[in-house]
N, C-alpha and C. Protein backbone atom coordinates (compact mmCIF):
# COMPACT_ATOMS: atom_id res chain seq x y z
N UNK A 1 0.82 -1.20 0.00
CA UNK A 1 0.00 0.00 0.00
C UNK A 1 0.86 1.26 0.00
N UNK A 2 2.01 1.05 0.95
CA UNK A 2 3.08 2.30 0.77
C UNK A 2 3.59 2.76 -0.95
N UNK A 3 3.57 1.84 -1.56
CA UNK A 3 3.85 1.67 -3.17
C UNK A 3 2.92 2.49 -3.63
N UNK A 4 1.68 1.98 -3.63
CA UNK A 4 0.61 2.81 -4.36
C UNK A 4 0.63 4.25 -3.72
N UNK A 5 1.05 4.71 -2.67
CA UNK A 5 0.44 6.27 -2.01
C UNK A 5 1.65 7.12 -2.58
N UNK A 6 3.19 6.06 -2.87
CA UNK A 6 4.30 7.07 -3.42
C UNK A 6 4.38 7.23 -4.86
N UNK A 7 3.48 6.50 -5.58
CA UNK A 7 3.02 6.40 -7.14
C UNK A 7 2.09 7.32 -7.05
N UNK A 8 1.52 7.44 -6.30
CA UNK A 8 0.48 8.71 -6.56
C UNK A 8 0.62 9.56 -6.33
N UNK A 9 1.55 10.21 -5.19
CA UNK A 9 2.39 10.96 -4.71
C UNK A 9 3.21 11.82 -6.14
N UNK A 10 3.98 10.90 -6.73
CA UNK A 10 4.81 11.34 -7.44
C UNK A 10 4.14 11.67 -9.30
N UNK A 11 3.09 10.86 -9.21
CA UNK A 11 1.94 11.03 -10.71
C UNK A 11 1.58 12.33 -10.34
N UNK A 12 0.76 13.04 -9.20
CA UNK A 12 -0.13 13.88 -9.11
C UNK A 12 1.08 14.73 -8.71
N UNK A 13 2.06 14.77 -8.56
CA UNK A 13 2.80 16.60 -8.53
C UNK A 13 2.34 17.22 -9.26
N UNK A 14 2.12 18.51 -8.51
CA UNK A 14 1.65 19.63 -9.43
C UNK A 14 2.55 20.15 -10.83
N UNK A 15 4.03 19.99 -10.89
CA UNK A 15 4.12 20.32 -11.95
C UNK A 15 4.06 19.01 -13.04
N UNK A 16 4.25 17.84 -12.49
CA UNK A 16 3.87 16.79 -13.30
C UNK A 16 2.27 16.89 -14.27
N UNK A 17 1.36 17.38 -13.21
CA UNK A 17 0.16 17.34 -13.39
C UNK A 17 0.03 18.64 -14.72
N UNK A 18 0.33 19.28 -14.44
CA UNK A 18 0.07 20.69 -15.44
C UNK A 18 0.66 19.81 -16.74
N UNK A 19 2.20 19.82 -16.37
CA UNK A 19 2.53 18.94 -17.71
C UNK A 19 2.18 18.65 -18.53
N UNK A 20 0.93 17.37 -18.17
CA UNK A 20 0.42 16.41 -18.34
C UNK A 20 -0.71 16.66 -19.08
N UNK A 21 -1.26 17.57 -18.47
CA UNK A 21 -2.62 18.57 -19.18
C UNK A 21 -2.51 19.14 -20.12
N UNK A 22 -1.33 19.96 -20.45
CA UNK A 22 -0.68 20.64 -21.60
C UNK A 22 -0.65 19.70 -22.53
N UNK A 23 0.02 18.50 -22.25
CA UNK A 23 0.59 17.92 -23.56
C UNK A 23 -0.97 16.73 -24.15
N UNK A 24 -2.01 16.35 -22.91
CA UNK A 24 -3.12 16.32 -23.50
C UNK A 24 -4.27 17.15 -24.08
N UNK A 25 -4.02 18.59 -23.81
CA UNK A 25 -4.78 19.26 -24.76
C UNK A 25 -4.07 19.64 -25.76
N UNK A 26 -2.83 19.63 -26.05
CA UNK A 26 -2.27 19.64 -27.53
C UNK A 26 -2.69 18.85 -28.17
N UNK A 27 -2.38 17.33 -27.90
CA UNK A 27 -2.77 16.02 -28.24
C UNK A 27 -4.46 16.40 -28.82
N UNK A 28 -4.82 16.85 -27.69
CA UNK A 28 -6.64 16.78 -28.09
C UNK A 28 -6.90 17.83 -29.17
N UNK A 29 -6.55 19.22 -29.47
CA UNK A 29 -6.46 20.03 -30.29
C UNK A 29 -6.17 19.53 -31.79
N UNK A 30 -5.08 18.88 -31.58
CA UNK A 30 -4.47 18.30 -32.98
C UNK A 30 -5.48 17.12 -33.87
N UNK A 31 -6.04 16.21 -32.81
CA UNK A 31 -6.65 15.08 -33.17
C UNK A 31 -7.91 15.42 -33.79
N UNK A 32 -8.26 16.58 -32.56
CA UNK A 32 -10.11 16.82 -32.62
C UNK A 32 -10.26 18.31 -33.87
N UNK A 33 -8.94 18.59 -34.54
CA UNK A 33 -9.07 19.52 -34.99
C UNK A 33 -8.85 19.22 -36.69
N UNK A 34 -7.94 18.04 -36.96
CA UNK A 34 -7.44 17.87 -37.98
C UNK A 34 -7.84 16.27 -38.66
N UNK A 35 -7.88 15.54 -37.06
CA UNK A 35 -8.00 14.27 -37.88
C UNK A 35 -9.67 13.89 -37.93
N UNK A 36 -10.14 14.13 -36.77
CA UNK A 36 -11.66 13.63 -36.52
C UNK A 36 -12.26 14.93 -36.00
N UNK A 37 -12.84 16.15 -36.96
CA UNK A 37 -13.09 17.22 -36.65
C UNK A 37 -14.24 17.17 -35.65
N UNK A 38 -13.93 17.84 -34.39
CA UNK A 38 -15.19 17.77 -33.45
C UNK A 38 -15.40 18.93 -33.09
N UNK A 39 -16.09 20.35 -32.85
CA UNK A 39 -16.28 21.38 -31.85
C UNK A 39 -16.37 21.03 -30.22
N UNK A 40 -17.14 19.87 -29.98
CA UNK A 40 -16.94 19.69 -28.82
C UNK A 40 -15.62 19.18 -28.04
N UNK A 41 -15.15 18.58 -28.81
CA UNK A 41 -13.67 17.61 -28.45
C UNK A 41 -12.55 19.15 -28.57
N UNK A 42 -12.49 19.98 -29.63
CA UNK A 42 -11.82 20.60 -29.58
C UNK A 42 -11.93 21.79 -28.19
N UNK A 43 -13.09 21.79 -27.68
CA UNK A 43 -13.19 23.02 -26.76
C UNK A 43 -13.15 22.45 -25.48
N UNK A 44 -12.58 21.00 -25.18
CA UNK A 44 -12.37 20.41 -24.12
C UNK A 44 -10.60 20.18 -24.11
N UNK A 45 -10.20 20.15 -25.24
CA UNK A 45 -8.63 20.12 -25.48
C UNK A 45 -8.54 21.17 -25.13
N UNK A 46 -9.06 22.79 -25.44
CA UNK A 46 -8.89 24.10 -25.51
C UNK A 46 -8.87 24.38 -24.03
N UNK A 47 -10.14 23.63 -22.90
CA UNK A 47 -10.18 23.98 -21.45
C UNK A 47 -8.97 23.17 -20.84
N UNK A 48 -8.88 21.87 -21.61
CA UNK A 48 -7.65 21.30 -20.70
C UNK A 48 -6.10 22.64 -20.89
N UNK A 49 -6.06 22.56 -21.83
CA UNK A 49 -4.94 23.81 -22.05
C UNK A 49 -5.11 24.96 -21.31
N UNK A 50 -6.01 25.66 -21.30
CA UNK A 50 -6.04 26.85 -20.15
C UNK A 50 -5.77 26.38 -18.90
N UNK A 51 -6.60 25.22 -18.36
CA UNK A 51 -6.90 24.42 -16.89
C UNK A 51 -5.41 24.36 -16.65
N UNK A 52 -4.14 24.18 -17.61
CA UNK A 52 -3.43 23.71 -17.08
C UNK A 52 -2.47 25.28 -16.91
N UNK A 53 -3.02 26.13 -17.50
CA UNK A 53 -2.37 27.43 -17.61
C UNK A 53 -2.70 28.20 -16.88
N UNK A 54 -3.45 27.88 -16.09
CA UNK A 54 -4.66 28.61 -15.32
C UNK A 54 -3.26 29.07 -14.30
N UNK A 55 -3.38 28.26 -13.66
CA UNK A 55 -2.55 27.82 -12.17
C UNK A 55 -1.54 27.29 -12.68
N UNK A 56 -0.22 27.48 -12.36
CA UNK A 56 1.11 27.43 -12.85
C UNK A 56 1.07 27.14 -10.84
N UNK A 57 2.30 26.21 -10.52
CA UNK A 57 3.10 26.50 -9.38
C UNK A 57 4.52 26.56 -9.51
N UNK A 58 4.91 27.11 -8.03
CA UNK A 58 6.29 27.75 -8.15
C UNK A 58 6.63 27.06 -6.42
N UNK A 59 7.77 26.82 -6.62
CA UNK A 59 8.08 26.14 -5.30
C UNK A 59 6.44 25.65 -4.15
N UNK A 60 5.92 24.74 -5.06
CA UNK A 60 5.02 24.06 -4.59
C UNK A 60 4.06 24.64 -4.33
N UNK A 61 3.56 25.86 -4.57
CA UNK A 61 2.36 26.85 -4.31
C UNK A 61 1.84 27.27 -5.67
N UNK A 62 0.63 27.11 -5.81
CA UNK A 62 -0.07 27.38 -6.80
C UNK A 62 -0.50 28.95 -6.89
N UNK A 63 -0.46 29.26 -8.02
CA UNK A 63 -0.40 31.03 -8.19
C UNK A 63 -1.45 31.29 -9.49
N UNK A 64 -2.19 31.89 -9.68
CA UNK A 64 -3.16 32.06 -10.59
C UNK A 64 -2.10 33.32 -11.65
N UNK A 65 -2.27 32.61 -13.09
CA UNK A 65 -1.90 34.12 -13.95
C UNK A 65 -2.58 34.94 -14.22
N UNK A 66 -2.70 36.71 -13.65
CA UNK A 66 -3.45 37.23 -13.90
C UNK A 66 -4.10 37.16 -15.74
N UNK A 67 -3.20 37.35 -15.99
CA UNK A 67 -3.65 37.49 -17.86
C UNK A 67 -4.49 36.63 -18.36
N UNK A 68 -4.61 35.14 -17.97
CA UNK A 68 -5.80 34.10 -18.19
C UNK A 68 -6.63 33.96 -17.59
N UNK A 69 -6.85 35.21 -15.77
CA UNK A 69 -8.09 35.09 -15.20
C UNK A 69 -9.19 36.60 -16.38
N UNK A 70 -8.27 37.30 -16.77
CA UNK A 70 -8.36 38.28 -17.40
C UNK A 70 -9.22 37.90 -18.66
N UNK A 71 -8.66 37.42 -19.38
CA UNK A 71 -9.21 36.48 -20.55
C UNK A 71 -10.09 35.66 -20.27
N UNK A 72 -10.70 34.58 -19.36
CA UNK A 72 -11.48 33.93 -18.93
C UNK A 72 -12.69 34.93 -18.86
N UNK A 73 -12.45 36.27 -17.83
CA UNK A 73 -13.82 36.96 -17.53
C UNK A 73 -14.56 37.69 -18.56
N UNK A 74 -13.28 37.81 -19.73
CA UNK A 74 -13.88 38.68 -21.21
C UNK A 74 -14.43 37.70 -21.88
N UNK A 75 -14.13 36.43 -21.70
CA UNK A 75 -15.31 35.27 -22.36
C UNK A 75 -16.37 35.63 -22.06
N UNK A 76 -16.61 35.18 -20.18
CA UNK A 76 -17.71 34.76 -19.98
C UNK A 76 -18.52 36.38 -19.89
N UNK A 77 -18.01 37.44 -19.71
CA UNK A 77 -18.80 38.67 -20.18
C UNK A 77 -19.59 38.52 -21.49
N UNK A 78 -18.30 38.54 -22.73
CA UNK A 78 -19.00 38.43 -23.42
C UNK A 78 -20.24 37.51 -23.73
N UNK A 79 -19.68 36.28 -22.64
CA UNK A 79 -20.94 35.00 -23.39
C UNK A 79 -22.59 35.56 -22.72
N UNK A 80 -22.30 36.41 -21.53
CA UNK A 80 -23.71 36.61 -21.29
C UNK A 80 -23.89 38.10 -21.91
N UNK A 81 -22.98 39.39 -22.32
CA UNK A 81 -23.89 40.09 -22.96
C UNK A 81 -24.08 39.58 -24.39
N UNK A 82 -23.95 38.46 -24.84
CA UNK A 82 -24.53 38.05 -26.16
C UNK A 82 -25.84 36.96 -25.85
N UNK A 83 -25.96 36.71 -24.80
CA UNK A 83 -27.00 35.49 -24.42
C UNK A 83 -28.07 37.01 -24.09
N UNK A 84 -27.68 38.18 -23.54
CA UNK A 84 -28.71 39.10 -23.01
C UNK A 84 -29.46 39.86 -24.20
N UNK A 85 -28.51 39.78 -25.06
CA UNK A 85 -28.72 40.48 -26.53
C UNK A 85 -29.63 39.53 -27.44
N UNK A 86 -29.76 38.10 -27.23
CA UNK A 86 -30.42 37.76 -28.00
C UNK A 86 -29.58 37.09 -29.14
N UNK A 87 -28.08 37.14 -29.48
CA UNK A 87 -27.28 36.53 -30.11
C UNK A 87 -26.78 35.45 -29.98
N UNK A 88 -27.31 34.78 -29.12
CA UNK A 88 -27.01 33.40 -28.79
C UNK A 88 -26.13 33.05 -28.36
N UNK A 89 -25.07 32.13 -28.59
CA UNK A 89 -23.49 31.47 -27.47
C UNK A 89 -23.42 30.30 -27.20
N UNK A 90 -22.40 30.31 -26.52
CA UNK A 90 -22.60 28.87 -25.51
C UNK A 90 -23.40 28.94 -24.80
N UNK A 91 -23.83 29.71 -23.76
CA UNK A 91 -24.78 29.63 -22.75
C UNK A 91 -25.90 29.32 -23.24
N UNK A 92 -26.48 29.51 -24.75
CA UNK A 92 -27.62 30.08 -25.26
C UNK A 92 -27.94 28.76 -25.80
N UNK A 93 -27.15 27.90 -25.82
CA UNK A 93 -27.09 26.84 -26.83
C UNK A 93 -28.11 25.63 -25.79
């Protein structure tokens, strides 16, 4: 059991983990974009990529980048003054 808690230990580091996210939403971008075109597949590669950009850590503390909380809120602004407008969106969908 000590085996399994230091395998998981060492899988789930945070910078392992970001890593990991990065190089599966590339992966997912590339696949869902070129080989088997999906909108949905691609905008889950697209969240894994931010998710992992989101939160960067630095000597083991997780730190938010302002510039992608920045970008995140001009989405979701925009997604509701276009859902308020009557132009539809994601939300709208």
């Amino acid at each position: 059991m000590r085996k399994l808690g230091g395998f998981l230990r060492a899988s789930l580091a945070p910078d392992r983990l970001a890593r990991s996210l990065v190089y599966a939403g590339i992966a997912g971008v590339v696949w869902f974009f070129f080989v088997q075109p999906s909108a949905f597949g691609s905008s889950l590669s697209v969240a894994a990529l931010v998710g992992a950009g989101l939160v960067q850590y630095s000597d083991g503390k997780p730190f938010i980048i302002p510039l992608y909380v920045y970008v995140l809120a001009a989405f979701v602004l925009l997604q509701l003054v276009g859902l308020l407008l009557g132009a539809g969106g994601q939300l709208g969908a």
